[in-house]
Protein backbone atom coordinates (compact mmCIF):
# COMPACT_ATOMS: atom_id res chain seq x y z
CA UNK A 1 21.75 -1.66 78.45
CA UNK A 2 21.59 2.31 78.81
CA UNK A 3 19.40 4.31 76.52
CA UNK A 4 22.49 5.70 74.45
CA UNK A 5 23.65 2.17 73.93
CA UNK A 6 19.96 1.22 72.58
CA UNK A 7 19.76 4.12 70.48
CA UNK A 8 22.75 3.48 68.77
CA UNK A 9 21.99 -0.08 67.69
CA UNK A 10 18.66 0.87 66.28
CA UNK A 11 20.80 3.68 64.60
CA UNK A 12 23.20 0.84 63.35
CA UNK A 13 20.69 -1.81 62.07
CA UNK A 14 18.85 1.26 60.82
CA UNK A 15 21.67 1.87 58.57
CA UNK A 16 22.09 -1.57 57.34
CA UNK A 17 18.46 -2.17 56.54
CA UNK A 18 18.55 1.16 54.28
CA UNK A 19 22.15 -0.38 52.82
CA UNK A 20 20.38 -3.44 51.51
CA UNK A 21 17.45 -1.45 50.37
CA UNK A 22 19.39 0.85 48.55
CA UNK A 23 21.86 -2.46 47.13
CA UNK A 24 18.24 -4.28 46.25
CA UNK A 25 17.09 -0.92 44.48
CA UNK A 26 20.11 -0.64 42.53
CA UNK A 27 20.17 -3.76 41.01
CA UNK A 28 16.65 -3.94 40.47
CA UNK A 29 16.65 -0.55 38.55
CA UNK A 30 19.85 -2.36 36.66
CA UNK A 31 17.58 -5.03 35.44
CA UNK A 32 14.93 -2.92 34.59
CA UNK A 33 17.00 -1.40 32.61
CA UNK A 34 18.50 -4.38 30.91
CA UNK A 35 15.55 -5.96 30.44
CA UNK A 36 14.37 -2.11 28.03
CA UNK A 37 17.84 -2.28 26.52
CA UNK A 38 16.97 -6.10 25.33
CA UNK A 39 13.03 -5.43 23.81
CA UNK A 40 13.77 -4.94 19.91
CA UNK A 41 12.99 -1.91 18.14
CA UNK A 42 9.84 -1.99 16.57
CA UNK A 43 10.33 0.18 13.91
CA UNK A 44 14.00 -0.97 11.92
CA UNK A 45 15.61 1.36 9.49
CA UNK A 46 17.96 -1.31 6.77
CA UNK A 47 19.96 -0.61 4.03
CA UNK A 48 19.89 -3.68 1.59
CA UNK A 49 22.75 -3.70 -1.05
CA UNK A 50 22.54 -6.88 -3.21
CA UNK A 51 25.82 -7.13 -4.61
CA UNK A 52 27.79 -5.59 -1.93
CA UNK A 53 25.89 -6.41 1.10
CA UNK A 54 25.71 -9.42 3.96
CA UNK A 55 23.15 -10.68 5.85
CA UNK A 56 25.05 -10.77 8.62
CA UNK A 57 26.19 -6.97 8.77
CA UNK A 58 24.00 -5.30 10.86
CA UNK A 59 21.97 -3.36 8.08
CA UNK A 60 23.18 0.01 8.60
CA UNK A 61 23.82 1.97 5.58
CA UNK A 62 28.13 1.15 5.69
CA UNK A 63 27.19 -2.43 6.52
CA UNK A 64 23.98 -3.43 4.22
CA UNK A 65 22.10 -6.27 4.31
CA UNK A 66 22.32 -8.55 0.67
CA UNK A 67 18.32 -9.23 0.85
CA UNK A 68 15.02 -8.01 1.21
CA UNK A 69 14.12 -11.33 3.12
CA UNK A 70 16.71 -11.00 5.75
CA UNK A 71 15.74 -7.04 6.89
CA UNK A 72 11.93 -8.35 6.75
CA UNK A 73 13.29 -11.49 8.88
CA UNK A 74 14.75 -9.00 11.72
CA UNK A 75 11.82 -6.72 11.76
CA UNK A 76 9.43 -7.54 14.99
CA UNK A 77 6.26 -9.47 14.37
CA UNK A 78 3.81 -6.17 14.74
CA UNK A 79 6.69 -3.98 13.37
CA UNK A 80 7.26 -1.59 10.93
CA UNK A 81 10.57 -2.21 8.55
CA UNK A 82 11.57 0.86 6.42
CA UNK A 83 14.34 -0.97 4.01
CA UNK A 84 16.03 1.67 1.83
CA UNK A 85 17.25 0.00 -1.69
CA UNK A 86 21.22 1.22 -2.14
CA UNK A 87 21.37 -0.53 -5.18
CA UNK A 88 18.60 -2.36 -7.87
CA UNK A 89 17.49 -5.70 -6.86
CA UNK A 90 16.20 -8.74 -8.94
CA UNK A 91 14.06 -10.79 -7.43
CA UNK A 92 13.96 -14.49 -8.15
CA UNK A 93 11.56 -15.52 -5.78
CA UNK A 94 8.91 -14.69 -3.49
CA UNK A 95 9.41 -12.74 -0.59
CA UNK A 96 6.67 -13.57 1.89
CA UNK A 97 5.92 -10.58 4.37
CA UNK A 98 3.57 -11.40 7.50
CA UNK A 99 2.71 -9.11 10.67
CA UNK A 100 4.99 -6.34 9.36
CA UNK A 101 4.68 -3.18 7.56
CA UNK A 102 7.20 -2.67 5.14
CA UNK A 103 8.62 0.27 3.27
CA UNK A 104 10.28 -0.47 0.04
CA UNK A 105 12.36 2.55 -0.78
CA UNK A 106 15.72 3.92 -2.24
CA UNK A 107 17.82 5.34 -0.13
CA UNK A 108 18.11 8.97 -1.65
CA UNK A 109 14.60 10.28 -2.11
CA UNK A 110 14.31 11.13 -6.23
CA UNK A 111 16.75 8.29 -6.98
CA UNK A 112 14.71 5.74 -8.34
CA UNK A 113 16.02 2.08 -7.94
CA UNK A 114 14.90 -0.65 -10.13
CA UNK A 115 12.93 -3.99 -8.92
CA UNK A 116 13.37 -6.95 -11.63
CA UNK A 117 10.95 -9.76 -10.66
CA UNK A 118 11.52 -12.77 -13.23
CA UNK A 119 10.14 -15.94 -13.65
CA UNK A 120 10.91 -18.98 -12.05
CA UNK A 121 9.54 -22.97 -10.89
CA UNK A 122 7.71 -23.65 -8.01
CA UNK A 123 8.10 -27.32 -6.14
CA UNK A 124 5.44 -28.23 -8.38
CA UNK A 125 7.07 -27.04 -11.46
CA UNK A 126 4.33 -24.42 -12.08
CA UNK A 127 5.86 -21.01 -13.59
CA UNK A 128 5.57 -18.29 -11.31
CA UNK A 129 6.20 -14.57 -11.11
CA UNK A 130 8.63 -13.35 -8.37
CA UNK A 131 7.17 -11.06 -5.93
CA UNK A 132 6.25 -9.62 -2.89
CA UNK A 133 3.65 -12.47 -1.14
CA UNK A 134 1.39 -10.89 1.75
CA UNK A 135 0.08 -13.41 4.43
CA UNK A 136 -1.59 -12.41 7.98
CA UNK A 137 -1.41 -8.34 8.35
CA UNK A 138 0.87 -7.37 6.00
CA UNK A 139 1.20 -4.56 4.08
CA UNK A 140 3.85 -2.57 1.58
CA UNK A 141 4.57 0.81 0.81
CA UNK A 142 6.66 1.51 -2.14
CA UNK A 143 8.90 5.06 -3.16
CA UNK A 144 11.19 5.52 -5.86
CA UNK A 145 11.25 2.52 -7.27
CA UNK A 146 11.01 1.31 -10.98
CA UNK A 147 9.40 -1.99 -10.74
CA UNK A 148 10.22 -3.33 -14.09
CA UNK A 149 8.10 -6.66 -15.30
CA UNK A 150 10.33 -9.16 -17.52
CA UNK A 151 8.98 -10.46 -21.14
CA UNK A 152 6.80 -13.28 -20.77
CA UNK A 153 8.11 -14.65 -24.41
CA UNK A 154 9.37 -18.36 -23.96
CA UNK A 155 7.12 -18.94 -20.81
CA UNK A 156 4.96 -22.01 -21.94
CA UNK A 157 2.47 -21.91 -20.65
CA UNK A 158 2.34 -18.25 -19.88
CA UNK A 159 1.36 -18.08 -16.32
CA UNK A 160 -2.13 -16.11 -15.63
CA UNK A 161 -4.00 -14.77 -12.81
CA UNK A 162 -2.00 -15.02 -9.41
CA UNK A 163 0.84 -16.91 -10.83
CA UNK A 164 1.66 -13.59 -13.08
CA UNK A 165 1.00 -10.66 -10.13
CA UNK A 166 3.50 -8.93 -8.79
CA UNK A 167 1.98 -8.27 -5.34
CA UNK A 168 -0.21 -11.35 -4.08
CA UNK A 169 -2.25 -13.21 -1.60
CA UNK A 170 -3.52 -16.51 -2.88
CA UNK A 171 -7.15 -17.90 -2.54
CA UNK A 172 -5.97 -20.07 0.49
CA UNK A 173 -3.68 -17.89 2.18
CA UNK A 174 -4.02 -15.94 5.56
CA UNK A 175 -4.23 -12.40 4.66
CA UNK A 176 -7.72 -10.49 4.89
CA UNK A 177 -6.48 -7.47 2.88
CA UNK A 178 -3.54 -6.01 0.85
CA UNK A 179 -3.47 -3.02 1.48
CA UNK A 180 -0.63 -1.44 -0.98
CA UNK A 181 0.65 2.23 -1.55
CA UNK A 182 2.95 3.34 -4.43
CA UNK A 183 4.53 6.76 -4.51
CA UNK A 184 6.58 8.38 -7.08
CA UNK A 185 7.03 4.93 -9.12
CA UNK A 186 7.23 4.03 -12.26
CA UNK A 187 5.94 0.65 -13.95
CA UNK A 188 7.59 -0.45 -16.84
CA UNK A 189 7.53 -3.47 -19.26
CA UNK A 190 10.39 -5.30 -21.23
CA UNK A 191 8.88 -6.39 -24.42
CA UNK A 192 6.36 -8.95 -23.92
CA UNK A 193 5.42 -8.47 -20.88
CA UNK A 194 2.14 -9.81 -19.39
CA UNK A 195 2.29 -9.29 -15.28
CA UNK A 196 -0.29 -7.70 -13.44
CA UNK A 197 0.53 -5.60 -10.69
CA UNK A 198 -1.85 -7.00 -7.77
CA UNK A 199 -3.76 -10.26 -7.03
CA UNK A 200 -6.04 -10.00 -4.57
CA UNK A 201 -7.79 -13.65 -5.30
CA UNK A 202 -10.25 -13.97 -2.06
CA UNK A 203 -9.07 -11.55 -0.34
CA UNK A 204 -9.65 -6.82 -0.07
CA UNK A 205 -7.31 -4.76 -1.74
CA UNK A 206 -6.55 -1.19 -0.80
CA UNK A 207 -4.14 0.64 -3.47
CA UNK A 208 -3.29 3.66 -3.91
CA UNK A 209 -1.15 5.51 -6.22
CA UNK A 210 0.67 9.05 -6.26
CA UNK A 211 2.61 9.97 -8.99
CA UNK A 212 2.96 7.11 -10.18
CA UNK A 213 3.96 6.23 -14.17
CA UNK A 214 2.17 3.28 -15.38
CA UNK A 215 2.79 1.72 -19.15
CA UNK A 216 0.70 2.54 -22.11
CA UNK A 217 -1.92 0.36 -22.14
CA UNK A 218 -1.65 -1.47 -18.89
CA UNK A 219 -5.44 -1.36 -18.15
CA UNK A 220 -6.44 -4.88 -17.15
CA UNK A 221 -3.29 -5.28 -15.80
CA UNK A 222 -3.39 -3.29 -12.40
CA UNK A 223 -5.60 -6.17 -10.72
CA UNK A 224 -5.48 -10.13 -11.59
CA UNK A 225 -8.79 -11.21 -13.55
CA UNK A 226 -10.48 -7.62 -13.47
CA UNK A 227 -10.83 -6.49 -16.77
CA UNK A 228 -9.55 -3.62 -18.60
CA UNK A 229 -11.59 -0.40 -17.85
CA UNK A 230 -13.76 -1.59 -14.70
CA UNK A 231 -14.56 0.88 -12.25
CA UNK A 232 -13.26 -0.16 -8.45
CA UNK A 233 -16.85 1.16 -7.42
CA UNK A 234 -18.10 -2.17 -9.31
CA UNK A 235 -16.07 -4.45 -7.28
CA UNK A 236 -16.69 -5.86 -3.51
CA UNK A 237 -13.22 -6.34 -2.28
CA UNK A 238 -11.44 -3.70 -3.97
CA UNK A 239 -10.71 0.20 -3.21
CA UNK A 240 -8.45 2.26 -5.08
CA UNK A 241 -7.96 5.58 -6.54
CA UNK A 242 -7.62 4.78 -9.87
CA UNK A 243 -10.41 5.81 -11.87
CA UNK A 244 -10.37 2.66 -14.06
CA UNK A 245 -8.71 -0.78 -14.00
């Protein structure tokens, strides 16, 4: 075999061993990509309408979601879920949030939509008010919303402590600390109404509030079983900005 002969093969296989490297590269590089494309986003931006929505449109705000649940449902374990509120929304049971941070806010800043939380039966037939349930490292931001507590007239017995917060952890459950944030809301009260905002039964609670319009004499009503002008400063597990509870 001459030397030009011998150079040439090495020239060909030369050429087909960068081919196959450069086919291998390729479709590595496709996978890697692929693989990005598939990792959910851990920050998800849903529009919840909950007379016009679906829980299976794809949350955007020309295809909303119908509930609160579902956008939290989507949201990454570890994620951050920003749902913005195109319409009011009742809600007529709890809505457990765990490993996410959510955002609870309209969808026009200034517009202020209205939660209803009402009253309803647990499986052991004990009277309970609807809300927003933290478990393992949760935690809830609310703006522009009117979170509006229902009368408590006809509830017999009237339900206390836990059972009648709006934001809660109970004495058994998983999460360390609420830590809660309200901005530009407003709480108000049908007639008769008894709620407390927070229950924090064994557990730290973190809330803070800015600009936010509370009821005429809600004080012993901010936190479950605290009563009515305490100082946070006097309490273990709890750190606000409020002067008095």
């Amino acid at each position: 075999m001459s030397l030009e002969s011998s150079i040439g093969d090495l020239v060909t296989k030369t050429t087909l061993l960068l081919d196959y490297f450069n086919g291998k590269k390729a479709s590595i590089d496709a996978a890697v990509v692929s693989a990005i494309a598939a990792v959910p986003a851990n920050k998800r931006i849903l529009y919840v309408h909950q007379l016009n929505g679906l829980d299976t449109n794809d949350g955007g705000p020309l295809s909303p979601l119908k509930t609160i649940d579902k956008a939290i449902a989507i949201t990454p374990v570890g994620g951050v879920c920003s749902i913005r509120l195109l319409s009011d929304y009742a809600i007529g049971s709890h809505i457990t949030v765990e490993g996410t941070a959510v955002e609870l806010r309209s969808d026009t800043i200034g517009t202020k939509r209205t939660i209803r939380p009402a009253y309803f039966k647990d499986g052991n037939g004990v009277t309970n008010l609807a809300g927003i349930s933290f478990l393992l490292s949760a935690q809830i931001v609310a703006r522009d919303m009117i979170i509006e507590f229902p009368s408590a007239t006809g509830q017999v017995p009237v339900p206390s402590g836990g059972f009648n917060a709006f934001l809660k952890s109970n004495t058994t459950g998983t999460a360390p600390l609420l830590p809660v944030k309200l901005i530009d809301c407003e709480i108000a009260d049908l007639p008769g109404a008894t709620a407390t905002l927070c229950s924090a039964a064994a557990s730290g609670l973190i809330l803070t509030v800015t600009g936010v319009i509370f009821p005429a004499g809600f004080a012993g009503r901010y936190v479950a079983a605290v009563a009515a002008g305490t100082t946070a400063n006097t309490l273990s597990n709890i750190v606000t900005n409020l002067a008095t509870l």
